[in-house]
N, C-alpha and C. Protein backbone atom coordinates (compact mmCIF):
# COMPACT_ATOMS: atom_id res chain seq x y z
N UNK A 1 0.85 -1.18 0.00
CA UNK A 1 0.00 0.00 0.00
C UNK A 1 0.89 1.24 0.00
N UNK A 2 0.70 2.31 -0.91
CA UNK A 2 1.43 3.62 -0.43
C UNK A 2 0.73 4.48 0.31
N UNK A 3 2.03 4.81 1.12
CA UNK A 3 1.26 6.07 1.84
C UNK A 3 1.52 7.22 1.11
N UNK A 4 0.84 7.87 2.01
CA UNK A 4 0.82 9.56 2.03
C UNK A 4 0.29 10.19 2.79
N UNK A 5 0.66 11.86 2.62
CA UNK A 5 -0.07 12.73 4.29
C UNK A 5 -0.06 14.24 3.65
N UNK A 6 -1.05 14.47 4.67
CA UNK A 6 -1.58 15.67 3.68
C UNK A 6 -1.40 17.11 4.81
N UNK A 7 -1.49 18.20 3.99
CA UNK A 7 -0.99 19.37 4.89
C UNK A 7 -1.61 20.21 4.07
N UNK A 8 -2.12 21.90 4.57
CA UNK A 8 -2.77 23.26 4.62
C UNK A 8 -1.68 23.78 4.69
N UNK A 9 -2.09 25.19 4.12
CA UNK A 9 -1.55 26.57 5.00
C UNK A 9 -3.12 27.38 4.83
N UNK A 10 -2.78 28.12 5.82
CA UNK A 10 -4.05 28.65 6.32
C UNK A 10 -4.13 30.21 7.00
N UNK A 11 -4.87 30.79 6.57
CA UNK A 11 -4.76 32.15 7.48
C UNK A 11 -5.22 32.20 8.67
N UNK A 12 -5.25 33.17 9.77
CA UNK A 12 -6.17 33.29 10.92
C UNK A 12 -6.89 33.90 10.76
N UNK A 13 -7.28 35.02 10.07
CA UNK A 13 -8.11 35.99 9.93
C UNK A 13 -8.18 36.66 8.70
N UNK A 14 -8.97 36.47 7.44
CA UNK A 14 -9.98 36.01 8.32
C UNK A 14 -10.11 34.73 8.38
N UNK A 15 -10.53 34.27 9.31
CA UNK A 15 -10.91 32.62 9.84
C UNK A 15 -12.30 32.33 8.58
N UNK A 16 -11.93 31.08 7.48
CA UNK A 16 -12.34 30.23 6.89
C UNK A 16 -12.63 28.68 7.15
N UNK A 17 -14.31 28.28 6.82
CA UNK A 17 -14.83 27.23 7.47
C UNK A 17 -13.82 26.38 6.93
N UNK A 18 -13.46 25.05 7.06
CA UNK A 18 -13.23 23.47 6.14
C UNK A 18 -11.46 23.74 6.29
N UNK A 19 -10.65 22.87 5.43
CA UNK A 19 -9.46 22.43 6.15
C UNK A 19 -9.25 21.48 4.20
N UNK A 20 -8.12 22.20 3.61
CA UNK A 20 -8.57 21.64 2.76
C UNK A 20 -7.19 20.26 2.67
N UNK A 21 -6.37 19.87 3.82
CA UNK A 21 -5.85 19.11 4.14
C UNK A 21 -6.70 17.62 4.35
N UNK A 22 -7.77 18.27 5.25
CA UNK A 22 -9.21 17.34 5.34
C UNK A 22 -9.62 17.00 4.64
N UNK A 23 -9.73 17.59 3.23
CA UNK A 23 -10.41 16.53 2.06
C UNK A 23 -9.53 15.85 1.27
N UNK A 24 -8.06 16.43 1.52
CA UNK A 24 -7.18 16.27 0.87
C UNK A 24 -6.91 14.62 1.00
N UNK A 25 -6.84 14.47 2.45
CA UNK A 25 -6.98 13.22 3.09
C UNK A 25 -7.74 11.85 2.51
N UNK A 26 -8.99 12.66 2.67
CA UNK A 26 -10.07 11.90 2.90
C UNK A 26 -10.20 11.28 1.22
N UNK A 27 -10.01 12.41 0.26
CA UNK A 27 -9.54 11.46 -0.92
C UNK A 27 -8.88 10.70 -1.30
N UNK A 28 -7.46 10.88 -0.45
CA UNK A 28 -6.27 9.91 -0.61
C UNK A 28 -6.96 8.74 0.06
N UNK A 29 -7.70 8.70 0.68
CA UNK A 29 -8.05 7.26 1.34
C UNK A 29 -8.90 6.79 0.43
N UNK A 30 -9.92 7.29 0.07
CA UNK A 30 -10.69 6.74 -0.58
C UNK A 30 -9.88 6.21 -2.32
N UNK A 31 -8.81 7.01 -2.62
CA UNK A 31 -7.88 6.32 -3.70
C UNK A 31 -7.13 4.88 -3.36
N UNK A 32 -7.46 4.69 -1.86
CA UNK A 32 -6.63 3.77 -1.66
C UNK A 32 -5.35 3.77 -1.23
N UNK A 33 -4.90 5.53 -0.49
CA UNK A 33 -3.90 5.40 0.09
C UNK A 33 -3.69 5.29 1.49
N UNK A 34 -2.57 5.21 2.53
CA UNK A 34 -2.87 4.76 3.84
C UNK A 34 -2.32 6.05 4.31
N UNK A 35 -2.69 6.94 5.26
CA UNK A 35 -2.56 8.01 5.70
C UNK A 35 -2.19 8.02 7.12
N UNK A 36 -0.31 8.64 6.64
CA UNK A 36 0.38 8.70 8.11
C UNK A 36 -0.25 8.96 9.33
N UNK A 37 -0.24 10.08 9.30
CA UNK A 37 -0.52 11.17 10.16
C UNK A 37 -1.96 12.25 9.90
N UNK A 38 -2.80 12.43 11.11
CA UNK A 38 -3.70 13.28 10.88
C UNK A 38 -3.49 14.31 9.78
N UNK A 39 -3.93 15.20 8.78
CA UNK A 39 -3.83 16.30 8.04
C UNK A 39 -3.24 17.09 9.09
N UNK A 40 -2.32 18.53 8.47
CA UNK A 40 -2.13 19.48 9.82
C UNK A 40 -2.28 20.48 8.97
N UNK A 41 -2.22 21.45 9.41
CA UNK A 41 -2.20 22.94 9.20
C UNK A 41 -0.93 23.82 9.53
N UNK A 42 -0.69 24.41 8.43
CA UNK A 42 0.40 25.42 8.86
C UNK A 42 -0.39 27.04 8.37
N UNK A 43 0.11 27.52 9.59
CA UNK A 43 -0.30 29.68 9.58
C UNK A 43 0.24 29.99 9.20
N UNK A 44 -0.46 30.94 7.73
CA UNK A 44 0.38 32.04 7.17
C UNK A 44 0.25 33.64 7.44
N UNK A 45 0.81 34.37 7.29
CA UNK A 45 0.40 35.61 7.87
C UNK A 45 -1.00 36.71 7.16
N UNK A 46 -0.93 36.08 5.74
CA UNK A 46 -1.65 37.03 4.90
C UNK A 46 -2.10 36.05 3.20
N UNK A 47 -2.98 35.94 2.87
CA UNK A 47 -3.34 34.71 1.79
C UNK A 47 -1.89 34.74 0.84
N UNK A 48 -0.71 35.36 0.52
CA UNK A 48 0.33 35.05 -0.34
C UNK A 48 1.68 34.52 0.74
N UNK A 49 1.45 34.93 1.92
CA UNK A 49 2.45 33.85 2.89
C UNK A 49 2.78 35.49 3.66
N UNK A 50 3.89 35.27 4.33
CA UNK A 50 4.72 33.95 4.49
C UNK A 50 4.08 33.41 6.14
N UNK A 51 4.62 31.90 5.92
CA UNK A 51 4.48 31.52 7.31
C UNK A 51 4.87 32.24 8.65
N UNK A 52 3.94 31.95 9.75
CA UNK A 52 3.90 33.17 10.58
C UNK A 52 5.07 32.28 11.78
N UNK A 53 5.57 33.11 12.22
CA UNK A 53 6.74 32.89 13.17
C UNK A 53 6.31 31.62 14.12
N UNK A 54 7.77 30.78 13.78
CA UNK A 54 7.63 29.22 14.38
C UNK A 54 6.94 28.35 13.33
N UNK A 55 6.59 28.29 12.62
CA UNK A 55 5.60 27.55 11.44
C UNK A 55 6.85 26.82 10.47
N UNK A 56 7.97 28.09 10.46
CA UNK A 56 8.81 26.92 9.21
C UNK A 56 9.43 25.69 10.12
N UNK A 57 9.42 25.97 11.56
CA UNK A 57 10.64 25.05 12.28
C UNK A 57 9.32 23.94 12.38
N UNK A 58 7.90 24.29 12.80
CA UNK A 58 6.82 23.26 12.77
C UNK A 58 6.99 22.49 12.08
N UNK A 59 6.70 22.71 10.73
CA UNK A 59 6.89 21.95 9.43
C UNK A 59 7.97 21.24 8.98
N UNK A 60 8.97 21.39 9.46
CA UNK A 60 10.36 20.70 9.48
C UNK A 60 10.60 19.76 10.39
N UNK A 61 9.77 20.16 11.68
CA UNK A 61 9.54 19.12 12.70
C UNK A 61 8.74 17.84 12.00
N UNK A 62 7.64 18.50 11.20
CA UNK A 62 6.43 17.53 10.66
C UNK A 62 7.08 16.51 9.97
N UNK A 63 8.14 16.80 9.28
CA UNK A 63 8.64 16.57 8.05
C UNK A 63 9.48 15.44 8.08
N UNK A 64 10.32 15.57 9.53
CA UNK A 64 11.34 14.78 9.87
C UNK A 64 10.41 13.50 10.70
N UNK A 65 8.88 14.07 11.35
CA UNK A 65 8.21 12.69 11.90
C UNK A 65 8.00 11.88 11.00
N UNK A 66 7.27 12.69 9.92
CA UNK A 66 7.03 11.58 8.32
C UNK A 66 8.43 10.59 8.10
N UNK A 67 9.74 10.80 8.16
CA UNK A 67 10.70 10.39 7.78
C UNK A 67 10.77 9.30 8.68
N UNK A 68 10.67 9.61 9.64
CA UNK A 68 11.04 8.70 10.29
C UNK A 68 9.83 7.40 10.60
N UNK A 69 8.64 7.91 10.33
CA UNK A 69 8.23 6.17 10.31
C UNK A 69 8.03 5.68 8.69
N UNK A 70 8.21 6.48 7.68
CA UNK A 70 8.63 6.13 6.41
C UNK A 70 10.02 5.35 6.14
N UNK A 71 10.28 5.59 6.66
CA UNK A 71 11.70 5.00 6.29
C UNK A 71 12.15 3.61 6.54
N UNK A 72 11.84 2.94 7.90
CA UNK A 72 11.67 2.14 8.54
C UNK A 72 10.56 1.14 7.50
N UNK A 73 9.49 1.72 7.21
CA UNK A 73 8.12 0.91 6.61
C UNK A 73 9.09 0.46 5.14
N UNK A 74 9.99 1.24 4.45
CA UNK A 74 10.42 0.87 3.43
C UNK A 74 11.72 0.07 3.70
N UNK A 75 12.09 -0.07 4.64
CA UNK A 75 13.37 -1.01 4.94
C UNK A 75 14.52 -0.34 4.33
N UNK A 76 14.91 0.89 4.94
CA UNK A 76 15.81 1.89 4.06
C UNK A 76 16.09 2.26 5.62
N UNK A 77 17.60 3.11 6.25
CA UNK A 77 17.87 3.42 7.08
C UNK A 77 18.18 4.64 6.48
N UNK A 78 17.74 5.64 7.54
CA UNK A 78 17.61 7.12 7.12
C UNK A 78 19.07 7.58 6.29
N UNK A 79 19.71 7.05 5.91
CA UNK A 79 21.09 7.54 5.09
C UNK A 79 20.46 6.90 3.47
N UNK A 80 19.62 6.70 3.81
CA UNK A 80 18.88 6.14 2.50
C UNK A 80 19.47 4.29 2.09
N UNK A 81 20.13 3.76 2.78
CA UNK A 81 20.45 2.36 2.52
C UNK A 81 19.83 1.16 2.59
N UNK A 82 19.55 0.69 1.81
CA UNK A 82 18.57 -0.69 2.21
C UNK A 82 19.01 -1.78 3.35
N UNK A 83 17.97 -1.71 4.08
CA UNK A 83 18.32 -2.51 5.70
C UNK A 83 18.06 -4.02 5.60
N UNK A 84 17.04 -4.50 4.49
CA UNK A 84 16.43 -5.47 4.52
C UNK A 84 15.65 -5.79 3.24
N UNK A 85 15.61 -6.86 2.59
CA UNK A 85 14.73 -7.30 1.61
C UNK A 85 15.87 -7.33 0.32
């Protein structure tokens, strides 16, 4: 099965209903993909960006969780080397 995981950026204000990470999701499943991690959201300051302070280190945090149970599921050790199979 492949995965995948889905992510927003989003303003605060003005505050907009729906999450389009959420459907983003919810299609990948229904395609038949297996979905890491909840959808998340990242804040931007104004609808053309930029991300609002702490958001790029968030997303890099996000980025490196994906890696790390990806990596493992593919039998690859994070230097990219095959561990197994």
């Amino acid at each position: 099965m492949v995965t995948a995981a889905a992510f927003d950026t989003r303003v605060r204000r003005p505050r907009l209903p729906g999450s389009a990470a959420r459907r983003a999701a919810a299609r990948l499943r229904r395609l038949g993909f297996a979905i890491l991690r909840d959808p998340i959201t990242f804040w931007v300051g104004a609808t053309p960006g930029p991300l609002l302070p702490d958001e790029l280190e968030r997303a890099y945090r996000w980025g490196e969780q994906l890696a790390a149970w990806v990596v493992p599921a593919r039998g690859c050790a994070p230097d990219g080397t095959v561990t197994s199979g």
